[in-house]
PDB file of N, CA and C in Angstrom:
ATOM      1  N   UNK A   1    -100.460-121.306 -70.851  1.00  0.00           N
ATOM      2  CA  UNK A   1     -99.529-120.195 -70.900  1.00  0.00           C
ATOM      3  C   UNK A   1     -99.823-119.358 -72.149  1.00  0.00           C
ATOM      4  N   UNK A   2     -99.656-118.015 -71.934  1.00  0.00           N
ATOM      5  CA  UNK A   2    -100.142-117.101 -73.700  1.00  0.00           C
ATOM      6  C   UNK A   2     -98.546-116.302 -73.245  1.00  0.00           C
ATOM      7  N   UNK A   3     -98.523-115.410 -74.514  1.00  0.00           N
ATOM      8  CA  UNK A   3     -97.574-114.728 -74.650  1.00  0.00           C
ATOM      9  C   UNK A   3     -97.936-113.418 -75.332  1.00  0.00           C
ATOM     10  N   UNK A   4     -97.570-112.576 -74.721  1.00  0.00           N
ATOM     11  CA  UNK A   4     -98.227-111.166 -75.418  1.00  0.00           C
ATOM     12  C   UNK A   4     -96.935-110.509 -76.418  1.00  0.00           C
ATOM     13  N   UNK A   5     -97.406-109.707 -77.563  1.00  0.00           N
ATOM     14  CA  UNK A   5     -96.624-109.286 -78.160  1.00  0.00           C
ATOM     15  C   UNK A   5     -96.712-107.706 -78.306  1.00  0.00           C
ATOM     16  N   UNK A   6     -96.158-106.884 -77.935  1.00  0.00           N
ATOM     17  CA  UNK A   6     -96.663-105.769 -78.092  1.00  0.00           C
ATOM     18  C   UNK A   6     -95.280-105.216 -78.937  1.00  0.00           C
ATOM     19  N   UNK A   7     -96.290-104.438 -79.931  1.00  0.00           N
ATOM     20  CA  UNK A   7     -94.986-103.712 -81.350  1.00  0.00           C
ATOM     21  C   UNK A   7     -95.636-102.200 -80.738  1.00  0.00           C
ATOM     22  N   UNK A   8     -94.268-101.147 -80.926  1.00  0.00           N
ATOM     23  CA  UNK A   8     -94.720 -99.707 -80.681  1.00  0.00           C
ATOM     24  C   UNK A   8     -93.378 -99.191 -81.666  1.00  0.00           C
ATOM     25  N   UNK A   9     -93.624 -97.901 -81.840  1.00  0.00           N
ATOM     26  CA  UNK A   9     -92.739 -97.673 -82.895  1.00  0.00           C
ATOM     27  C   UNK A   9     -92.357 -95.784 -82.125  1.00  0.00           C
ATOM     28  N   UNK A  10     -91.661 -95.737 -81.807  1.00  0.00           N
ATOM     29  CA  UNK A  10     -91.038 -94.944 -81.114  1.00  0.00           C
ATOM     30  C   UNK A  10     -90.596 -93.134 -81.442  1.00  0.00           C
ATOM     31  N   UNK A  11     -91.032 -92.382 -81.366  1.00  0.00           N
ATOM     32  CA  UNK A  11     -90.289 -91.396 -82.109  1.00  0.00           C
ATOM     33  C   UNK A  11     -88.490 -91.353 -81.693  1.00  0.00           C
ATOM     34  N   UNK A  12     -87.850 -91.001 -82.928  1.00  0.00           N
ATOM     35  CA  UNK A  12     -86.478 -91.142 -82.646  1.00  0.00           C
ATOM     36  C   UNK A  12     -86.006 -90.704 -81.473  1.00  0.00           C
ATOM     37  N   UNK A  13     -85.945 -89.473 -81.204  1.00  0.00           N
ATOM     38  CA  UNK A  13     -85.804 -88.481 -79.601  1.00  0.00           C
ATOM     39  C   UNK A  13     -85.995 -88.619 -78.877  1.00  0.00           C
ATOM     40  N   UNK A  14     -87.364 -90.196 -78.515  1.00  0.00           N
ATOM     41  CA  UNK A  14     -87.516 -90.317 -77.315  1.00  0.00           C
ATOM     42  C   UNK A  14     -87.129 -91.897 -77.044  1.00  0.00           C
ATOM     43  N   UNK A  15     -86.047 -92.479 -77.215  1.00  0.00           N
ATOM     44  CA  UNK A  15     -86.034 -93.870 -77.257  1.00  0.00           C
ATOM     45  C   UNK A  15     -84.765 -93.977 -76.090  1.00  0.00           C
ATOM     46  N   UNK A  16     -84.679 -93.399 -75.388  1.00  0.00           N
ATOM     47  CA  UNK A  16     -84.283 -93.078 -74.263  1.00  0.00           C
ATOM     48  C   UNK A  16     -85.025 -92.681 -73.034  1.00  0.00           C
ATOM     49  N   UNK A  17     -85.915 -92.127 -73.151  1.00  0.00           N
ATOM     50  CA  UNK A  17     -87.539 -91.985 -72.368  1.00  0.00           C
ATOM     51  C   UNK A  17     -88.081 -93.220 -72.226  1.00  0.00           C
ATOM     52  N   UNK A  18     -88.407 -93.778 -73.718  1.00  0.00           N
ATOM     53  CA  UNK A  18     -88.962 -94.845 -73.612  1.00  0.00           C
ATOM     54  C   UNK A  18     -88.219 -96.013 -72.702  1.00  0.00           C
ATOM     55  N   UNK A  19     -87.302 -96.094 -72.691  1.00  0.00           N
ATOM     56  CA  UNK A  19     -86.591 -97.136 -71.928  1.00  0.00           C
ATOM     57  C   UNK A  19     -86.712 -97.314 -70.732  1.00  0.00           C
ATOM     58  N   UNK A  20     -86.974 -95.989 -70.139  1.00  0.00           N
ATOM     59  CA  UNK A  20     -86.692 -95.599 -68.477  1.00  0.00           C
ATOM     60  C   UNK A  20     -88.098 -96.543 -68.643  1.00  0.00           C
ATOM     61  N   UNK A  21     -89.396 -95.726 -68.970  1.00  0.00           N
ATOM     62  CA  UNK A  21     -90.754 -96.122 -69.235  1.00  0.00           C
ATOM     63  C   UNK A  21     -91.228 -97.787 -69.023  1.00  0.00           C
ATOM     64  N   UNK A  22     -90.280 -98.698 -70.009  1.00  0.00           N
ATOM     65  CA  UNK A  22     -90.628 -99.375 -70.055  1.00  0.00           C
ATOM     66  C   UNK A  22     -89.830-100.319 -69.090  1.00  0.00           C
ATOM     67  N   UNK A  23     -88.929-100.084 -68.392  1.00  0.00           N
ATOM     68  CA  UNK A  23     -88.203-100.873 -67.116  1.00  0.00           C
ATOM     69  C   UNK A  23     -89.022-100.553 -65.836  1.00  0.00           C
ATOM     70  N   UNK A  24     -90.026 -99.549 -65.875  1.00  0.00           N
ATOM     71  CA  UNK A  24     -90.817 -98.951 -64.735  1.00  0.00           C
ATOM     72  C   UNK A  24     -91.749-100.108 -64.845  1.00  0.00           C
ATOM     73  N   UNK A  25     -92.426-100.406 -66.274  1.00  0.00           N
ATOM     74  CA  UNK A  25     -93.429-101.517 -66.247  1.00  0.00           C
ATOM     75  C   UNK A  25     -93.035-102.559 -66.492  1.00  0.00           C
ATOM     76  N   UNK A  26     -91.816-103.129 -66.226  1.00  0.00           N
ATOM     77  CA  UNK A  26     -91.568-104.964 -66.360  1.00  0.00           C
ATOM     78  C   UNK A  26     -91.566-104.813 -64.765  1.00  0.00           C
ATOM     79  N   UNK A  27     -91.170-104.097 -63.777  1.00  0.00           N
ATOM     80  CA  UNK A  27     -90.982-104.069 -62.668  1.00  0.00           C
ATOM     81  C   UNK A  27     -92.169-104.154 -62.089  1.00  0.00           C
ATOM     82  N   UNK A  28     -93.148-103.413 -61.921  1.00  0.00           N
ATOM     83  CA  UNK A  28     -94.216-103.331 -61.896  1.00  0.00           C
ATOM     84  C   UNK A  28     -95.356-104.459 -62.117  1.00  0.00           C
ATOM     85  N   UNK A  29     -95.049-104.840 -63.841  1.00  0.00           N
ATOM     86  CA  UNK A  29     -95.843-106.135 -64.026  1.00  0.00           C
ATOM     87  C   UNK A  29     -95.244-107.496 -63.361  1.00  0.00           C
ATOM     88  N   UNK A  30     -93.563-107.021 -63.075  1.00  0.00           N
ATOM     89  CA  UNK A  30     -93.397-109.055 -62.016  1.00  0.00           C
ATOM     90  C   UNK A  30     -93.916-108.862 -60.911  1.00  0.00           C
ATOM     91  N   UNK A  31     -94.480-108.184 -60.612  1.00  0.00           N
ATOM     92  CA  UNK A  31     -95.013-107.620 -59.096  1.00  0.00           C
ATOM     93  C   UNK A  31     -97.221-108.773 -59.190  1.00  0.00           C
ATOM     94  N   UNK A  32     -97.139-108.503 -60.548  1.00  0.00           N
ATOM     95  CA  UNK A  32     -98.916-109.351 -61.186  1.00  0.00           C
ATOM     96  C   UNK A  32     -98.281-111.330 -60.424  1.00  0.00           C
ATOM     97  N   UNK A  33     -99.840-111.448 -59.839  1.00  0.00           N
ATOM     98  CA  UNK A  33     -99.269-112.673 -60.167  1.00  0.00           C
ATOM     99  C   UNK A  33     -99.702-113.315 -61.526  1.00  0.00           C
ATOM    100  N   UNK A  34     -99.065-114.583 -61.406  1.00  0.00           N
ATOM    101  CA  UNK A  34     -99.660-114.862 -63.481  1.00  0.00           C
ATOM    102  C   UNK A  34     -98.166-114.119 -64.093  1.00  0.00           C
ATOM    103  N   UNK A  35     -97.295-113.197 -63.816  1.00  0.00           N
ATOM    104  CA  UNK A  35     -96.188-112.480 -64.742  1.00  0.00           C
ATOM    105  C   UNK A  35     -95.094-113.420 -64.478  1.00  0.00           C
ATOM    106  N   UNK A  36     -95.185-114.555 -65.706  1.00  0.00           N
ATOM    107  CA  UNK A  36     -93.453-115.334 -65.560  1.00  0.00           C
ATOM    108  C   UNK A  36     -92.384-114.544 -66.880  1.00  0.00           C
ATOM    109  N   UNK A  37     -92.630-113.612 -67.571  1.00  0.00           N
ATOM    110  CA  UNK A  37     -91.191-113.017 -68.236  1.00  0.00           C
ATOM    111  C   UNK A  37     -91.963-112.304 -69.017  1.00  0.00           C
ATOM    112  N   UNK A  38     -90.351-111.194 -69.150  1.00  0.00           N
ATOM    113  CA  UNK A  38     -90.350-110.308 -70.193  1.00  0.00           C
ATOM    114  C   UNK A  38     -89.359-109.579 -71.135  1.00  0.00           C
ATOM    115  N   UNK A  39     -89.365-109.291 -72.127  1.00  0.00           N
ATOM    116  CA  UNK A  39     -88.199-108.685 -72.875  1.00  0.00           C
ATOM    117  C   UNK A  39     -88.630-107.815 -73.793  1.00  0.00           C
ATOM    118  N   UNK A  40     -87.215-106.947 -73.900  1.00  0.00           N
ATOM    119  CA  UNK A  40     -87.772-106.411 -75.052  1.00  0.00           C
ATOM    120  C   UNK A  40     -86.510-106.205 -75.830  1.00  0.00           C
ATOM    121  N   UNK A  41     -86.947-106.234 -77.613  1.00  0.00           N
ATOM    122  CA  UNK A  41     -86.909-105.773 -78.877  1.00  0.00           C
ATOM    123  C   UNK A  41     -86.530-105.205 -79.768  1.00  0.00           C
ATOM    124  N   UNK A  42     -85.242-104.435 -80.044  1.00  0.00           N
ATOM    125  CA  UNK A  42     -85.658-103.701 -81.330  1.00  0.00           C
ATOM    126  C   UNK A  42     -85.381-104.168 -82.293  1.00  0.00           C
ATOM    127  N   UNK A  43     -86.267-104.225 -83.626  1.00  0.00           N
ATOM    128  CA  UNK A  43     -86.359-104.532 -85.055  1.00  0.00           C
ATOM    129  C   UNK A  43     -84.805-104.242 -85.582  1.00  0.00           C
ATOM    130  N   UNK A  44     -83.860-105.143 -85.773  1.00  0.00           N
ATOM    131  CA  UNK A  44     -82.755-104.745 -86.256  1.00  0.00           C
ATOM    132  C   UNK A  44     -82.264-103.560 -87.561  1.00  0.00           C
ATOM    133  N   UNK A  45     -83.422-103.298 -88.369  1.00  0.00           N
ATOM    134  CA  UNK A  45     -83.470-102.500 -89.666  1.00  0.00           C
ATOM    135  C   UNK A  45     -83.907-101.283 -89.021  1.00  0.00           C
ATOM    136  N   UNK A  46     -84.587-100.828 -87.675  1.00  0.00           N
ATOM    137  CA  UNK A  46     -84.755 -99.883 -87.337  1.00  0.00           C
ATOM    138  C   UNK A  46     -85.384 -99.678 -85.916  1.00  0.00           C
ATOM    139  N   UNK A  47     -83.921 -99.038 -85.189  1.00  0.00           N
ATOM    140  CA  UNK A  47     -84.493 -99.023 -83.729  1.00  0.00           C
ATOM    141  C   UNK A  47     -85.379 -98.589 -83.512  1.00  0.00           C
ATOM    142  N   UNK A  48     -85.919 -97.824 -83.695  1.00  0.00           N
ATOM    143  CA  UNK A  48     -86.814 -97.087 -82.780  1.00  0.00           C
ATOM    144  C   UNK A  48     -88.295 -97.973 -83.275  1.00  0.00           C
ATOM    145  N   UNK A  49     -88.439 -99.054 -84.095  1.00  0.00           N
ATOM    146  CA  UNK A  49     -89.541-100.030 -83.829  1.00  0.00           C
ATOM    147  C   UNK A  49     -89.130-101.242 -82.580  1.00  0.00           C
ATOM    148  N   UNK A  50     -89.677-100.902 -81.580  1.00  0.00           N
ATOM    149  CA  UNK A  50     -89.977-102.100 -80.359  1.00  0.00           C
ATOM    150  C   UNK A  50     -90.528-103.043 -80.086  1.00  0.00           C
ATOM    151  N   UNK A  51     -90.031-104.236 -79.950  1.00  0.00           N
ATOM    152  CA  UNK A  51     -91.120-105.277 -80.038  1.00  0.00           C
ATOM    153  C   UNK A  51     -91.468-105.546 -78.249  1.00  0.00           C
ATOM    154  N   UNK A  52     -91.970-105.731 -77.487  1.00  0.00           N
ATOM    155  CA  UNK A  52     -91.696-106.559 -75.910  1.00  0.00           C
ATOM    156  C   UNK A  52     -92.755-107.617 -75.649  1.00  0.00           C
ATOM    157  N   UNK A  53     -92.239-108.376 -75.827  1.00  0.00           N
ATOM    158  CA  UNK A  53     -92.738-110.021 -75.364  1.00  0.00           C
ATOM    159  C   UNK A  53     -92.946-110.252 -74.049  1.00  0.00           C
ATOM    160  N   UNK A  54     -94.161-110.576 -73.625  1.00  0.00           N
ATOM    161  CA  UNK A  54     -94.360-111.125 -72.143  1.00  0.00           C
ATOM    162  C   UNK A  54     -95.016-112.326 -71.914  1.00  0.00           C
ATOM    163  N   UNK A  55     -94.857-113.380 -70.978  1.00  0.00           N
ATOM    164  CA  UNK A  55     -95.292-114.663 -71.238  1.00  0.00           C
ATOM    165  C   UNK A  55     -96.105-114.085 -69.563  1.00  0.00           C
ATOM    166  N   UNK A  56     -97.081-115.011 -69.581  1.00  0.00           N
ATOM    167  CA  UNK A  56     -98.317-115.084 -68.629  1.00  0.00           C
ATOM    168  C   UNK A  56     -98.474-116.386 -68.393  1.00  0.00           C
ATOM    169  N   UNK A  57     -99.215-116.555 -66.860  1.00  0.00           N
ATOM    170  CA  UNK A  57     -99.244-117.956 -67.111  1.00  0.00           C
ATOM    171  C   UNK A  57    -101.105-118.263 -67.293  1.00  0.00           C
ATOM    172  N   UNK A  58    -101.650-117.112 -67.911  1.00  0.00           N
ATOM    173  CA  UNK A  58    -103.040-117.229 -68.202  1.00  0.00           C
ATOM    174  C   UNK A  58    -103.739-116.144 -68.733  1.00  0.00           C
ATOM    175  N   UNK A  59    -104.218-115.963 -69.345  1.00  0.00           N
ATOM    176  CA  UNK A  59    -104.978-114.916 -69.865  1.00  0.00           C
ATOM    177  C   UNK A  59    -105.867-113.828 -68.700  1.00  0.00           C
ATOM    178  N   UNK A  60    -106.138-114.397 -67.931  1.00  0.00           N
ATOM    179  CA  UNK A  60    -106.796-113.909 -67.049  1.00  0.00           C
ATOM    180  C   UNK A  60    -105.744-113.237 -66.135  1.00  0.00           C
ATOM    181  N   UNK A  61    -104.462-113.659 -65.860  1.00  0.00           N
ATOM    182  CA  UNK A  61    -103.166-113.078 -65.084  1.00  0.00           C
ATOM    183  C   UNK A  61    -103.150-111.204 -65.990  1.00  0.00           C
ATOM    184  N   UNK A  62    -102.718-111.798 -67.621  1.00  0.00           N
ATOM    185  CA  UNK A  62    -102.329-111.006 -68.236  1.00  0.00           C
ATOM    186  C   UNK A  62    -103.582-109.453 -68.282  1.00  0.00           C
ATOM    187  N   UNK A  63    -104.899-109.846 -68.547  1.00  0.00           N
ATOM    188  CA  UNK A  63    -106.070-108.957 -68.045  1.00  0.00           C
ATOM    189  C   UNK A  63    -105.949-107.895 -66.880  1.00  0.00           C
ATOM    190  N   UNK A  64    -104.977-108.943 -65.673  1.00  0.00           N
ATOM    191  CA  UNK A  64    -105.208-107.829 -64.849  1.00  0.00           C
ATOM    192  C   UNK A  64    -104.235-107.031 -64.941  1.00  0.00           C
ATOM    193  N   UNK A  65    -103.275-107.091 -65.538  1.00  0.00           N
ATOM    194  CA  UNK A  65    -102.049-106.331 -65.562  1.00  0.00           C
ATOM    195  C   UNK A  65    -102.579-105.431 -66.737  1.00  0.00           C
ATOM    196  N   UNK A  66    -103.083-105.753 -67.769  1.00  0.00           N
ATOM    197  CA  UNK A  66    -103.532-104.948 -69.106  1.00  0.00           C
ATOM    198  C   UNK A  66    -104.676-103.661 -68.772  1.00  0.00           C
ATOM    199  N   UNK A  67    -105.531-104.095 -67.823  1.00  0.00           N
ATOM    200  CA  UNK A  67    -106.811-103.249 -67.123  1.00  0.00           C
ATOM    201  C   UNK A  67    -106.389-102.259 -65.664  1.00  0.00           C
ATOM    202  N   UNK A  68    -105.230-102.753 -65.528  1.00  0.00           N
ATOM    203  CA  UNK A  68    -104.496-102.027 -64.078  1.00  0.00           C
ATOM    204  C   UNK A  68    -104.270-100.617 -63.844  1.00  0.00           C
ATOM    205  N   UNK A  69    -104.639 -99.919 -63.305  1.00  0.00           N
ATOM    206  CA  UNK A  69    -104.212 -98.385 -63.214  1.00  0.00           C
ATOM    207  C   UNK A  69    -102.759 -98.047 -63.401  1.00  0.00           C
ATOM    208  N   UNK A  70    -101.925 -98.771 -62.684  1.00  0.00           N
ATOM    209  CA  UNK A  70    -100.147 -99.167 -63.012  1.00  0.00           C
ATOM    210  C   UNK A  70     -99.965 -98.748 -64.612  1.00  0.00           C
ATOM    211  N   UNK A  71    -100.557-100.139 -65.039  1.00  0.00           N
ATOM    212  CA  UNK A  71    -100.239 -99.637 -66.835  1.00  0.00           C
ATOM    213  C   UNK A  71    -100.422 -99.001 -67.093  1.00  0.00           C
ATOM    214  N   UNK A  72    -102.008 -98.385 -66.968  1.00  0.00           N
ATOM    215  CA  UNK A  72    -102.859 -97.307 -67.860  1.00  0.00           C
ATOM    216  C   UNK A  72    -101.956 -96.449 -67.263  1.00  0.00           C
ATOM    217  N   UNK A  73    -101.790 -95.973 -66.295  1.00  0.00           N
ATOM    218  CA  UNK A  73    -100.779 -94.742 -66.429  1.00  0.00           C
ATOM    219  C   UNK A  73     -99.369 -94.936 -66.930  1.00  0.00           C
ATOM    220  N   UNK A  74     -98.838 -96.200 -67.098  1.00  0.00           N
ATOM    221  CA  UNK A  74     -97.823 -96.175 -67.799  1.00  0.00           C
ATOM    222  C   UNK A  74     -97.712 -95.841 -68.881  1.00  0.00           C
ATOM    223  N   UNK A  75     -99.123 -96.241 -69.568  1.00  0.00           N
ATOM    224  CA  UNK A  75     -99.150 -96.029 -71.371  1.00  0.00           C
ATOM    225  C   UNK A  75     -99.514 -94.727 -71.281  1.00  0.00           C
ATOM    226  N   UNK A  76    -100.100 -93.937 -70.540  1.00  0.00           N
ATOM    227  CA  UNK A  76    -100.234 -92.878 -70.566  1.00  0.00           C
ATOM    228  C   UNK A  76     -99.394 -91.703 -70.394  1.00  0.00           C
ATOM    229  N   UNK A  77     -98.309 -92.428 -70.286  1.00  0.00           N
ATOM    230  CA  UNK A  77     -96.963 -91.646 -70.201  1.00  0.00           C
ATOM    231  C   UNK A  77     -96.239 -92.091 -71.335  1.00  0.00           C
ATOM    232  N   UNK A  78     -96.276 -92.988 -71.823  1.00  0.00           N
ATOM    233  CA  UNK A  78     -95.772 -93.555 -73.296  1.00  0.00           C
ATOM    234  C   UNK A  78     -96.079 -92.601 -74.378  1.00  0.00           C
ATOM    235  N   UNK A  79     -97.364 -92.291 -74.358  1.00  0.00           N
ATOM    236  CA  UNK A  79     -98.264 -92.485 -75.306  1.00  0.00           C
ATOM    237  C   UNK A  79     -97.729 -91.014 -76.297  1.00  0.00           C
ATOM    238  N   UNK A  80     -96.914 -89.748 -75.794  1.00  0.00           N
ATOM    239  CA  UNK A  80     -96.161 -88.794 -76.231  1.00  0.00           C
ATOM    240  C   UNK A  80     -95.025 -89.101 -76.866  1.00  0.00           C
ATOM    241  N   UNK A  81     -94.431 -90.503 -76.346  1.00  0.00           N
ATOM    242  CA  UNK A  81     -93.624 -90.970 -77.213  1.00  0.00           C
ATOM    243  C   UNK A  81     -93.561 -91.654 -78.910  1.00  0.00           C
ATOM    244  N   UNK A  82     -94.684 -92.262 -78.851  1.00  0.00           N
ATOM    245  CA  UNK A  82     -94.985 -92.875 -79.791  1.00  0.00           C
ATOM    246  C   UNK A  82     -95.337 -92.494 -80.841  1.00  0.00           C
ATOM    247  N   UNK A  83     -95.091 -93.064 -82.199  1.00  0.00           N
ATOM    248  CA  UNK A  83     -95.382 -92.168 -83.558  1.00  0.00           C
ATOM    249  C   UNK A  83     -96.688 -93.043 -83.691  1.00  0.00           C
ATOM    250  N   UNK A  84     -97.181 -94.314 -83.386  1.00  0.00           N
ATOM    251  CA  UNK A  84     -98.250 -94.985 -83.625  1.00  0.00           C
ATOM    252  C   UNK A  84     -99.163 -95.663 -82.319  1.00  0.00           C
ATOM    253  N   UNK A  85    -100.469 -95.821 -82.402  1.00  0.00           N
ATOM    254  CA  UNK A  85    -100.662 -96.753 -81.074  1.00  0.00           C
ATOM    255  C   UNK A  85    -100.219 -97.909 -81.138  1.00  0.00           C
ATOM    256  N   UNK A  86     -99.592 -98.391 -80.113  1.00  0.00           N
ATOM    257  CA  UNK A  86     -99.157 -99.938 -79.802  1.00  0.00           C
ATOM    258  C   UNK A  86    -100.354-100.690 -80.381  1.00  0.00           C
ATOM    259  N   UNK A  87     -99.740-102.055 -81.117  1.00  0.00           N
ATOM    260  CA  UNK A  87    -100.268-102.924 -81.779  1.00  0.00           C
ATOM    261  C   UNK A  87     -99.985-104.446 -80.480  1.00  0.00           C
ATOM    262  N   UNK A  88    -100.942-104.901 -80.052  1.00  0.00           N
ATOM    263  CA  UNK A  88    -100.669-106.351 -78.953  1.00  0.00           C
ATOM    264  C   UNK A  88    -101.754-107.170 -79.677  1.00  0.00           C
ATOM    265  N   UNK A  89    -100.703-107.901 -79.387  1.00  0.00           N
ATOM    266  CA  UNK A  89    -101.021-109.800 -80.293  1.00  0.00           C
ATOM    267  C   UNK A  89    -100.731-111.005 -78.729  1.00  0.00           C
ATOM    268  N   UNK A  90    -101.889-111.044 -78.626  1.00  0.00           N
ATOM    269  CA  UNK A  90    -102.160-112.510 -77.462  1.00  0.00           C
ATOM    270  C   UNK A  90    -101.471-113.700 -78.547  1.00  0.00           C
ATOM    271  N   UNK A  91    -100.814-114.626 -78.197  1.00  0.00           N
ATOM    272  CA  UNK A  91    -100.732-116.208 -78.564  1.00  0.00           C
ATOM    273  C   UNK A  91    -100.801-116.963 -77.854  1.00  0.00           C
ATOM    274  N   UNK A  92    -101.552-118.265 -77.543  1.00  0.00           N
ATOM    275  CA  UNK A  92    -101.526-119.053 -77.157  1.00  0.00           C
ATOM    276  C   UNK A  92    -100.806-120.125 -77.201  1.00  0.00           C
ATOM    277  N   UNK A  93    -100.677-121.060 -76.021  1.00  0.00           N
ATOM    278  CA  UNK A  93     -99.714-122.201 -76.494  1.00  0.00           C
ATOM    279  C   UNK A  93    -100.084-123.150 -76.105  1.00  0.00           C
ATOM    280  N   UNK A  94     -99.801-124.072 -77.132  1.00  0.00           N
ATOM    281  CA  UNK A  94    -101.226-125.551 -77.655  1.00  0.00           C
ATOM    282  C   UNK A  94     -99.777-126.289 -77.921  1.00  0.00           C
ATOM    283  N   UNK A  95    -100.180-127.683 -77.484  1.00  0.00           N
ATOM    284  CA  UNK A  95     -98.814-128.495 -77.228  1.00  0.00           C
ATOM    285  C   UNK A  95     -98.816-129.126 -79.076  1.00  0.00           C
ATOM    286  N   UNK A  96     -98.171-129.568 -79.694  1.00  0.00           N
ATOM    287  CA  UNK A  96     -98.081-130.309 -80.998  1.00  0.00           C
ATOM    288  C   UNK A  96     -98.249-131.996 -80.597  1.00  0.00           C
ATOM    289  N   UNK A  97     -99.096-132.805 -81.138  1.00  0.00           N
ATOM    290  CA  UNK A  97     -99.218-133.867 -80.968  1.00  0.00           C
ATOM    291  C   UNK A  97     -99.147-134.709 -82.374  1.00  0.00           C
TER     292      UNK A  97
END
């Protein structure tokens, strides 16, 4: 199982855009197979930084959803929103023994 982390930092004015935006693509991505959850974020010291967490049940699930025309045009509709490019952090999960 990995877990993706994606941070985006929002311009103030559009964090209402962004929302619609990003309920278009959790919908969308439970549709991947490999997509077991998602949420999202904001940094309590300042909304308009977003965090959204998605768990996969493989790296290779998460690829196709990341390489998908779906997204790419999703982020491509984001992408006016944003004061920075999205920052995504893969983690893996390794049992403790």
């Amino acid at each position: 199982m990995i877990r993706i982390i994606i941070e985006r930092k929002i311009k103030s004015s559009q964090i209402d855009e962004y929302h619609g935006l990003i309920r278009k693509a959790k919908n969308k991505a439970s549709n991947v197979p490999g997509f077991l959850s998602g949420e999202l974020f904001h940094v309590m010291e300042n909304n308009n930084h977003v965090i959204v967490m998605s768990c996969w049940d493989s790296l290779e699930a998460w690829e196709v959803w990341a390489d998908s025309e779906q997204r790419l045009d999703l982020l491509e509709a984001m992408r006016p929103l944003l004061e920075t490019d999205e920052k995504v952090t893969i983690l893996e999960s390794t049992s403790l023994k």
